[in-house]
N, C-alpha and C. Protein backbone atom coordinates (compact mmCIF):
# COMPACT_ATOMS: atom_id res chain seq x y z
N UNK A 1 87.08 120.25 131.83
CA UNK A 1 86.26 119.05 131.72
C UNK A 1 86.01 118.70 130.25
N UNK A 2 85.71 119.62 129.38
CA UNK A 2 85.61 119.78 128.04
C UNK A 2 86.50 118.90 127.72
N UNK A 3 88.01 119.44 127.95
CA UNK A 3 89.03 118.88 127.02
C UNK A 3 89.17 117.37 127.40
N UNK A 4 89.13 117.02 128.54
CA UNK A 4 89.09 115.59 129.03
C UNK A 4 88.08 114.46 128.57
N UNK A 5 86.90 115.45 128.26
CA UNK A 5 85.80 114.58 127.78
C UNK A 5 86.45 114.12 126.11
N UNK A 6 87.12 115.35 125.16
CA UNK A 6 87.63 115.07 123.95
C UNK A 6 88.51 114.03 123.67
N UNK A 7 89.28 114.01 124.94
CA UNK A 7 90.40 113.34 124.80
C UNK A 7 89.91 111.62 124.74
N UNK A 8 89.03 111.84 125.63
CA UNK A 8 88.74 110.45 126.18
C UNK A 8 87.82 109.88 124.81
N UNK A 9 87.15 110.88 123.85
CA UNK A 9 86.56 110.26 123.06
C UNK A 9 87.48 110.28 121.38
N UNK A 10 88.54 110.73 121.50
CA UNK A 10 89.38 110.58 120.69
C UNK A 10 90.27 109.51 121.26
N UNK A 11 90.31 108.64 122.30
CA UNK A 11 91.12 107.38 122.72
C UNK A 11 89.84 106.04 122.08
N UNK A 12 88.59 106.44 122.32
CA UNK A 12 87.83 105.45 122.23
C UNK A 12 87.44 105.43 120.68
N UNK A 13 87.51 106.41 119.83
CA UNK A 13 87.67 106.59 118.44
C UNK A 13 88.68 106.37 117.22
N UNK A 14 89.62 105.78 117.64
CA UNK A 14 90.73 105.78 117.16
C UNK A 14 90.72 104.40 116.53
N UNK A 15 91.31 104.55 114.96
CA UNK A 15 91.33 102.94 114.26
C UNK A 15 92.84 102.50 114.67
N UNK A 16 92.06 101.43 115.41
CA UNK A 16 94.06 100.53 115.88
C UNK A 16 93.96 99.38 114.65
N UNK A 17 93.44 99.57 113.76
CA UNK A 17 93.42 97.92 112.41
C UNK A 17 92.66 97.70 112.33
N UNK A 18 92.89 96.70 111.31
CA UNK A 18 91.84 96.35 110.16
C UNK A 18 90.70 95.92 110.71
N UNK A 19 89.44 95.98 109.90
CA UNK A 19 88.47 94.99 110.45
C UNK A 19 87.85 93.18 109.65
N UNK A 20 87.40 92.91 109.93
CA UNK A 20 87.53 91.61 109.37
C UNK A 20 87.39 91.48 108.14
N UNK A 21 86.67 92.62 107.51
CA UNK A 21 86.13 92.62 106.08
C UNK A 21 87.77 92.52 105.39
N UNK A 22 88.47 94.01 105.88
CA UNK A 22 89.74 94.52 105.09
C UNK A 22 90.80 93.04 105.38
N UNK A 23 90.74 92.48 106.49
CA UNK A 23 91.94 90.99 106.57
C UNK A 23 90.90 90.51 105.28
N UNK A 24 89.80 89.83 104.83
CA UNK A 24 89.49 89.10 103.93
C UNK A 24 89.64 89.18 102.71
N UNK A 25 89.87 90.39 102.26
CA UNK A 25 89.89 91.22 101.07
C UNK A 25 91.40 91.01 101.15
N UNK A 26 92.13 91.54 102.17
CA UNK A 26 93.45 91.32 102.03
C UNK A 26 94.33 90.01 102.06
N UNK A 27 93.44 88.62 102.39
CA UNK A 27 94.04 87.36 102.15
C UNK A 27 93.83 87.38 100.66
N UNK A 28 92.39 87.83 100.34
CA UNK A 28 91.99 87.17 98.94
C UNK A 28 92.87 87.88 97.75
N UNK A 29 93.13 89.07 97.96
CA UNK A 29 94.70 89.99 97.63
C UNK A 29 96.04 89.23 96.98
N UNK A 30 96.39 88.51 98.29
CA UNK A 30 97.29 87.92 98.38
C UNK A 30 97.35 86.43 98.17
N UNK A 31 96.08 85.61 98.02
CA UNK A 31 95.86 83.95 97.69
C UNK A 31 96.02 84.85 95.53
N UNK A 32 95.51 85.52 95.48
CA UNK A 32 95.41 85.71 94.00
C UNK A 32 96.88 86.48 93.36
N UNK A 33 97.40 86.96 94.23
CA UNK A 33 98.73 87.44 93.51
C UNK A 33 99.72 86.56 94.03
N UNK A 34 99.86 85.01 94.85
CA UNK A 34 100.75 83.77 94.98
C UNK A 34 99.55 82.79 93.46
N UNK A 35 98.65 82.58 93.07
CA UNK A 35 98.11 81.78 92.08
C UNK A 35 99.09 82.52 90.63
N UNK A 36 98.86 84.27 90.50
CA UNK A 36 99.58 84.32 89.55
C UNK A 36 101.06 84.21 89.59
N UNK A 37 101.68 84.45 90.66
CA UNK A 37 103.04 84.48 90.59
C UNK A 37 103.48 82.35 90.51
N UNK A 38 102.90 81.81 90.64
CA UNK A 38 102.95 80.51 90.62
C UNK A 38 102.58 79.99 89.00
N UNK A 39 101.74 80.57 88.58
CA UNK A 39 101.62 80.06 87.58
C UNK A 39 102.32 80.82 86.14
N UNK A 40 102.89 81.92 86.78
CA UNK A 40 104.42 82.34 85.93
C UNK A 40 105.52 81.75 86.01
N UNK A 41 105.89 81.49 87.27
CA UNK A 41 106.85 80.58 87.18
C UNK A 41 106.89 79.33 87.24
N UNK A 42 105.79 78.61 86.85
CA UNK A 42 105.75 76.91 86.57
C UNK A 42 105.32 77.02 84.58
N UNK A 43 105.31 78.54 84.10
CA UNK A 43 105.15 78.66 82.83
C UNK A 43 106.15 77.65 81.94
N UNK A 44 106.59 77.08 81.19
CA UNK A 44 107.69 76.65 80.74
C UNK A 44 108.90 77.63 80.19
N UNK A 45 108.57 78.57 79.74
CA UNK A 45 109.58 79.78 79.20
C UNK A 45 110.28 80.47 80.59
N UNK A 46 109.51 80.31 81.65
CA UNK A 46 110.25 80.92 82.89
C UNK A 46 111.02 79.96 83.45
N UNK A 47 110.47 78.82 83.60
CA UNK A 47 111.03 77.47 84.18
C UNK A 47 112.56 77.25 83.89
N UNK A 48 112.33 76.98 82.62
CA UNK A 48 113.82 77.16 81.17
C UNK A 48 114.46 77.94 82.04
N UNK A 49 114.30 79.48 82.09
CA UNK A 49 114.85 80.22 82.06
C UNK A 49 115.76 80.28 83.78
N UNK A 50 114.66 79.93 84.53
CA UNK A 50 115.55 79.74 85.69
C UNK A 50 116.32 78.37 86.24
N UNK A 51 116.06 77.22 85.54
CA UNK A 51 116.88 75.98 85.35
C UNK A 51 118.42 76.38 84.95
N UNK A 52 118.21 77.20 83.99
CA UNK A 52 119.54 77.89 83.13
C UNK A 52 120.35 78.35 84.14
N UNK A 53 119.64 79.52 84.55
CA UNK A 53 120.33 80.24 86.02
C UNK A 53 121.09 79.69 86.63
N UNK A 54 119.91 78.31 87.41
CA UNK A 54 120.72 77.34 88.35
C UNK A 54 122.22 76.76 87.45
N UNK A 55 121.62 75.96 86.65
CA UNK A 55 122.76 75.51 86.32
C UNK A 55 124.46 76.31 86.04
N UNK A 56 124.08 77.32 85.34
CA UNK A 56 125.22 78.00 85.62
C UNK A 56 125.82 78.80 87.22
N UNK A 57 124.71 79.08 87.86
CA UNK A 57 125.65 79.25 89.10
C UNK A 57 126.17 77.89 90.13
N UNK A 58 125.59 76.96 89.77
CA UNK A 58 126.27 75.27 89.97
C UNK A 58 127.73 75.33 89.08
N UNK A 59 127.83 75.48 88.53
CA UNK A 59 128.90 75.08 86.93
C UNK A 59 129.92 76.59 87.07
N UNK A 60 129.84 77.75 87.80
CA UNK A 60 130.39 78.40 87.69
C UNK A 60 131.51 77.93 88.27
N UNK A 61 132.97 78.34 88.02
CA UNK A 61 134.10 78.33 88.90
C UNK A 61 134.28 79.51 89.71
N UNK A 62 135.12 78.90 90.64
CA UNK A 62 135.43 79.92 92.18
C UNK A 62 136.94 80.09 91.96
């Protein structure tokens, strides 16, 4: 009976995910590391740099 009672309170104890706090923390995570990754690449020195890119894999020959 013991072990059944354990079991049953290790099924009802168990973390299946996050709770609302950790999703909020984890949007706000992720809204702040798309602001910096956006505003590296709308930098002008990165911009340049991947315009360049394009253009040469446009301009490359096959």
């Amino acid at each position: 009976m013991r072990e059944m009672c354990w079991k049953m309170w290790k099924l009802t104890r168990r973390d299946a995910g996050m709770v609302t706090s950790e999703y909020a923390m984890g949007i706000i995570a992720a809204v702040g590391f798309a602001a910096v990754l956006y505003a590296v690449v709308t930098s002008g020195q990165v911009s340049a740099e991947l315009q360049a890119i394009v253009k040469r894999a446009l301009s490359a020959r096959m």
